[in-house]
N, C-alpha and C. Protein backbone atom coordinates (compact mmCIF):
# COMPACT_ATOMS: atom_id res chain seq x y z
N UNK A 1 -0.01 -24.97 -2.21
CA UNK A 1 -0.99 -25.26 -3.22
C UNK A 1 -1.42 -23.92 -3.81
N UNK A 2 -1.54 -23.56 -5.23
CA UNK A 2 -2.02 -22.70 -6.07
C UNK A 2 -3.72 -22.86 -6.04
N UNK A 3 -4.70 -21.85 -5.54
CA UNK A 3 -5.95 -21.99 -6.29
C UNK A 3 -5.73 -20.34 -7.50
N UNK A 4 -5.15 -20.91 -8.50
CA UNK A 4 -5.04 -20.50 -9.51
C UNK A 4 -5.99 -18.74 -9.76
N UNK A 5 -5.86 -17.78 -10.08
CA UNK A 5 -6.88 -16.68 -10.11
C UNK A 5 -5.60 -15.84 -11.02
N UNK A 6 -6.45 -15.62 -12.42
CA UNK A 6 -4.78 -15.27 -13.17
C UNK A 6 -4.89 -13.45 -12.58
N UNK A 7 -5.42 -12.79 -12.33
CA UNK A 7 -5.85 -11.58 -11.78
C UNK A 7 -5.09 -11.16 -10.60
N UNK A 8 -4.95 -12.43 -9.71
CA UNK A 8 -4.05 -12.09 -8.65
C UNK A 8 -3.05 -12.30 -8.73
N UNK A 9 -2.51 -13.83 -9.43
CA UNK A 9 -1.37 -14.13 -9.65
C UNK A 9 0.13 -13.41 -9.88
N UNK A 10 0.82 -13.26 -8.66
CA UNK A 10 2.32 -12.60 -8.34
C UNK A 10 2.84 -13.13 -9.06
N UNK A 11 3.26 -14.36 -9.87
CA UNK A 11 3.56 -15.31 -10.78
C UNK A 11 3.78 -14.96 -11.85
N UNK A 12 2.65 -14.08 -12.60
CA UNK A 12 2.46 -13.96 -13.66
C UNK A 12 2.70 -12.04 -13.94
N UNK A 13 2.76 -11.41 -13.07
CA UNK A 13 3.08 -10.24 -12.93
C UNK A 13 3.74 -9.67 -14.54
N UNK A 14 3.00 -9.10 -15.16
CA UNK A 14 3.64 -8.65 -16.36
C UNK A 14 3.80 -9.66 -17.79
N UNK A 15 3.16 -10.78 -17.35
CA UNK A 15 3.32 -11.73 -18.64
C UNK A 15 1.79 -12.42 -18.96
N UNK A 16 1.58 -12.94 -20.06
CA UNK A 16 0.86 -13.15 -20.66
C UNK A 16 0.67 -15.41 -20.13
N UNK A 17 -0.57 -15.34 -20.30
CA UNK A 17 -0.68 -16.63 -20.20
C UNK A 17 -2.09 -17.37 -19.36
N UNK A 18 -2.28 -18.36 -19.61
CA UNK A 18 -2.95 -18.55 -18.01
C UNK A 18 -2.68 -19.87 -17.28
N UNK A 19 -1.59 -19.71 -17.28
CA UNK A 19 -1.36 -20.80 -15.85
C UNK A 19 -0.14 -20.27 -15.19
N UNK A 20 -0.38 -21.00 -14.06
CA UNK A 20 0.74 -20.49 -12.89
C UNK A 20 2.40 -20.96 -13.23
N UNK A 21 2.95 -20.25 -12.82
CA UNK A 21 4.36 -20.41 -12.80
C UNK A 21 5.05 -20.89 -11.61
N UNK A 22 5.23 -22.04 -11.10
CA UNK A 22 5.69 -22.33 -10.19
C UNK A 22 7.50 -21.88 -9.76
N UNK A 23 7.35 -22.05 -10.71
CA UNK A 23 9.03 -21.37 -10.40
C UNK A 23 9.01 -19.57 -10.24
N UNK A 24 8.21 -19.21 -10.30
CA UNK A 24 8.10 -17.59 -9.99
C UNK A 24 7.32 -17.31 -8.69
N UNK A 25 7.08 -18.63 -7.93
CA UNK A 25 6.11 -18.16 -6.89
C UNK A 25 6.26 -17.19 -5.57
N UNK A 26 5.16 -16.44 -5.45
CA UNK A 26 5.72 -15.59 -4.53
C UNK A 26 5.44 -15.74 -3.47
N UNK A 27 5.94 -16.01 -2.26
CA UNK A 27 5.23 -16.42 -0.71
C UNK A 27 3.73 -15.69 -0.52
N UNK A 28 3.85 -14.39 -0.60
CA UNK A 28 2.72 -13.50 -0.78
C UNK A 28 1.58 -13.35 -1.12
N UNK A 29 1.31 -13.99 -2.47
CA UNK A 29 0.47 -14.53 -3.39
C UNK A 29 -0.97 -14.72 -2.61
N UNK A 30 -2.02 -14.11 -2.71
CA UNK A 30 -2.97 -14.27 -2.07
C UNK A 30 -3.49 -15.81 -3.01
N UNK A 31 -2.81 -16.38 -4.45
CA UNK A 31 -3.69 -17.57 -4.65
C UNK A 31 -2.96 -18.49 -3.83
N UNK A 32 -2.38 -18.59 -2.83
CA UNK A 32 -1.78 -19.66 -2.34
C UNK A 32 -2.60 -20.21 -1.30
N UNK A 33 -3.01 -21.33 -1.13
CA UNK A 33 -4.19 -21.83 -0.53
C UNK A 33 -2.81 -23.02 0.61
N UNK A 34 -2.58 -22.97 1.72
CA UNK A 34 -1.67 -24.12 2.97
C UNK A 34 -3.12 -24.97 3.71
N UNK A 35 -2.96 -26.10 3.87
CA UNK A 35 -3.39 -26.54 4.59
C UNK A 35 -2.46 -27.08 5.72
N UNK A 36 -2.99 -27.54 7.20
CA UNK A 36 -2.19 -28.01 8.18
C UNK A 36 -0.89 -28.38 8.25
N UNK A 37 -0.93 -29.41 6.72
CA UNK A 37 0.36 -29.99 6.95
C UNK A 37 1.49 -29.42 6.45
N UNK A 38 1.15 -28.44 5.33
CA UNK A 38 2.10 -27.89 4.97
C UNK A 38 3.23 -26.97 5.92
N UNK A 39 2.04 -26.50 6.44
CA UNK A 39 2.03 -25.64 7.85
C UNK A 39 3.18 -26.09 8.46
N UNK A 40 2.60 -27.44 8.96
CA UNK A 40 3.55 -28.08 9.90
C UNK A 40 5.10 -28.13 9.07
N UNK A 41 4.84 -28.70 8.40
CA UNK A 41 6.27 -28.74 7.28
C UNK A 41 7.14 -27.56 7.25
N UNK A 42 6.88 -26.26 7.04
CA UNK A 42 7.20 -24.58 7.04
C UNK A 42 8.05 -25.05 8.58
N UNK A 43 7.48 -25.06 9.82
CA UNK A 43 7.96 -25.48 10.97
C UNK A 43 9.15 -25.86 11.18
N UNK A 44 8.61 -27.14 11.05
CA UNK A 44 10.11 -28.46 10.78
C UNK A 44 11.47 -27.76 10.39
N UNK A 45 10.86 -27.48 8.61
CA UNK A 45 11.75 -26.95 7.67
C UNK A 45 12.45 -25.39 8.62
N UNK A 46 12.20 -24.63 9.53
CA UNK A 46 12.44 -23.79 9.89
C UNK A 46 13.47 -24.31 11.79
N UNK A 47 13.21 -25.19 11.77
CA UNK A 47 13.75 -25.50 13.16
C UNK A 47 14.94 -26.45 12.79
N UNK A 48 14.98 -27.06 11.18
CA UNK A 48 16.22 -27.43 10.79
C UNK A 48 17.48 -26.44 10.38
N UNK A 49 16.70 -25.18 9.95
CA UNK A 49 17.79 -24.08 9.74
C UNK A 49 18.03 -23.45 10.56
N UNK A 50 17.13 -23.48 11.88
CA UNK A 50 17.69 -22.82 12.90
C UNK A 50 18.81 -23.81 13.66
N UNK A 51 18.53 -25.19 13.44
CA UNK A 51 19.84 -25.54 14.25
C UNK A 51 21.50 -25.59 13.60
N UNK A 52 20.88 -25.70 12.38
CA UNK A 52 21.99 -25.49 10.80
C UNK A 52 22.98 -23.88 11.33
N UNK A 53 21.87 -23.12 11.64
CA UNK A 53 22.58 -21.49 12.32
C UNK A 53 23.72 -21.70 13.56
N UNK A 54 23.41 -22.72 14.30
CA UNK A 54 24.09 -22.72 15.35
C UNK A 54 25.22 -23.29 14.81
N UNK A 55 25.44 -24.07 13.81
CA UNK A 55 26.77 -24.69 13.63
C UNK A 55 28.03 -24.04 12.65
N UNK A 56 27.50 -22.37 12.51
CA UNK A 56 28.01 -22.06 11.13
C UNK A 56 27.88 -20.59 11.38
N UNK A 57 29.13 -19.73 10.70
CA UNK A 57 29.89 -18.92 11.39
C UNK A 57 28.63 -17.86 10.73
N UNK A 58 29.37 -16.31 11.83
CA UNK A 58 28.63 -14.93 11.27
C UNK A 58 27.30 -15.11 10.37
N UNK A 59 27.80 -14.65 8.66
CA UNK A 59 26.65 -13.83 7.53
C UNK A 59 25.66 -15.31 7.73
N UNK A 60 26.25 -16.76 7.50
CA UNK A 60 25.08 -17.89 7.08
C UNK A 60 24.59 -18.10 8.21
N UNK A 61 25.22 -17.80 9.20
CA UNK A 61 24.18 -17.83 10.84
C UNK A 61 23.07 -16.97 10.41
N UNK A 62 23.36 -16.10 9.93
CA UNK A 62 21.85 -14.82 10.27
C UNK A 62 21.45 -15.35 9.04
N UNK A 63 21.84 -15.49 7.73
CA UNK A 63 21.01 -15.82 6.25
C UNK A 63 19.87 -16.89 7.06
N UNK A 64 20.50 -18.25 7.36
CA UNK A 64 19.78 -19.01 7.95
C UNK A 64 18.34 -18.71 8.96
N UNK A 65 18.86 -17.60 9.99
CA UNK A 65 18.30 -17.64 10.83
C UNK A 65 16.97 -16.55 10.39
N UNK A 66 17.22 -15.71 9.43
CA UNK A 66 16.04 -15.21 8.56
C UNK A 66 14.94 -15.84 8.03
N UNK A 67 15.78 -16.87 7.62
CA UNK A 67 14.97 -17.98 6.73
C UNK A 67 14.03 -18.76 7.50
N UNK A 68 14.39 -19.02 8.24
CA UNK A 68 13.82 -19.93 9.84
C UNK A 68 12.49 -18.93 10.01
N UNK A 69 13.26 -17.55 10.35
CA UNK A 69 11.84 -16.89 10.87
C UNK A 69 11.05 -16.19 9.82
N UNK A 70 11.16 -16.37 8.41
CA UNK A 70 10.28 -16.12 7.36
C UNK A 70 9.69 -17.10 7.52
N UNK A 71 9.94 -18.79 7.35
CA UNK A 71 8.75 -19.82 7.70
C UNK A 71 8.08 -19.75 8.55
N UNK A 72 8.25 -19.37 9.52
CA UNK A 72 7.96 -19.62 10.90
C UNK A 72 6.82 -18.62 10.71
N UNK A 73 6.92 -17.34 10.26
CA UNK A 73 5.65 -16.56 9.98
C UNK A 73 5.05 -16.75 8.79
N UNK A 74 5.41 -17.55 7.99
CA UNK A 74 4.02 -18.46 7.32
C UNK A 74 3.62 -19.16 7.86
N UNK A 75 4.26 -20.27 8.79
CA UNK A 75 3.13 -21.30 9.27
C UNK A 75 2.27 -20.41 10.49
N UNK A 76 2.20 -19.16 10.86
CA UNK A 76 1.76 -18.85 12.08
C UNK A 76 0.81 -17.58 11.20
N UNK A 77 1.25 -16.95 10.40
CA UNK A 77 -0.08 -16.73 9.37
C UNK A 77 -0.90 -17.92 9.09
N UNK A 78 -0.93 -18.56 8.90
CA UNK A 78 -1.92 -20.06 8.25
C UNK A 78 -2.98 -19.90 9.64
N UNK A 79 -1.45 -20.28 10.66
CA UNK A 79 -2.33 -20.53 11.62
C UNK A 79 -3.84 -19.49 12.10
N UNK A 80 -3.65 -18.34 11.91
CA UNK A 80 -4.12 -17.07 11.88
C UNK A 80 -5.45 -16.93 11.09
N UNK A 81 -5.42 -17.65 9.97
CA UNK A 81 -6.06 -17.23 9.04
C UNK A 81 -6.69 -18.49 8.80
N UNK A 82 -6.64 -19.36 9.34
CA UNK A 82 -6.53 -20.63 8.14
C UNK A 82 -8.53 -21.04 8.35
N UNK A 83 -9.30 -21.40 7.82
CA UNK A 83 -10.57 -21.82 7.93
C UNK A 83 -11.07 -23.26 8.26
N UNK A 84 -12.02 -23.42 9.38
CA UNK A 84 -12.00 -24.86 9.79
C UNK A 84 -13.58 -25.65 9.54
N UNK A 85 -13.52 -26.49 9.48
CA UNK A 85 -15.03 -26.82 9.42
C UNK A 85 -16.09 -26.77 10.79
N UNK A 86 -15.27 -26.34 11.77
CA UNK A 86 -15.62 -26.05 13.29
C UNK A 86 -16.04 -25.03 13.67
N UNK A 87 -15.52 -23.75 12.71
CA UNK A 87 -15.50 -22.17 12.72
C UNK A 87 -14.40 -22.04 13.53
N UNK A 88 -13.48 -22.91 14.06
CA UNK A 88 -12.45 -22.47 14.79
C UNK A 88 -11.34 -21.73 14.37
């Protein structure tokens, strides 16, 4: 999810406008707002390419297995960071 801030926006880096570019998005992006489930999803999506790695030779083993652990440290940033109505 985008909470939109054209100031921060990685998106928009060098161009004129004010709305977000979804197709330019950058993982990075401090406007990117995850809640839980997405979270969870990043996960999933990361434990399907890790088993995708095991079935498939050398360079797409490791492409894959990058990819796995780039999600894997977004959903565990979220987790890190994320704000609760508990203060937890």
């Amino acid at each position: 999810m985008c909470v939109y801030k054209p100031g921060k926006a990685l998106c928009r880096r060098g161009m004129t406008g004010n709305a977000p570019t979804r197709d330019d998005c950058v993982s990075t992006c401090t406007n990117i707002a995850r809640t839980d489930h997405p979270a969870a999803r990043l996960r999933n999506r990361a434990d399907t390419l890790a088993t995708k790695a095991g079935l498939v030779p050398g360079p797409l083993a490791q492409r894959l297995q990058r990819s796995a652990a780039t999600l894997r440290a977004a959903a565990e940033h979220h987790d890190g960071t994320r704000l609760t109505t508990d203060g937890s």
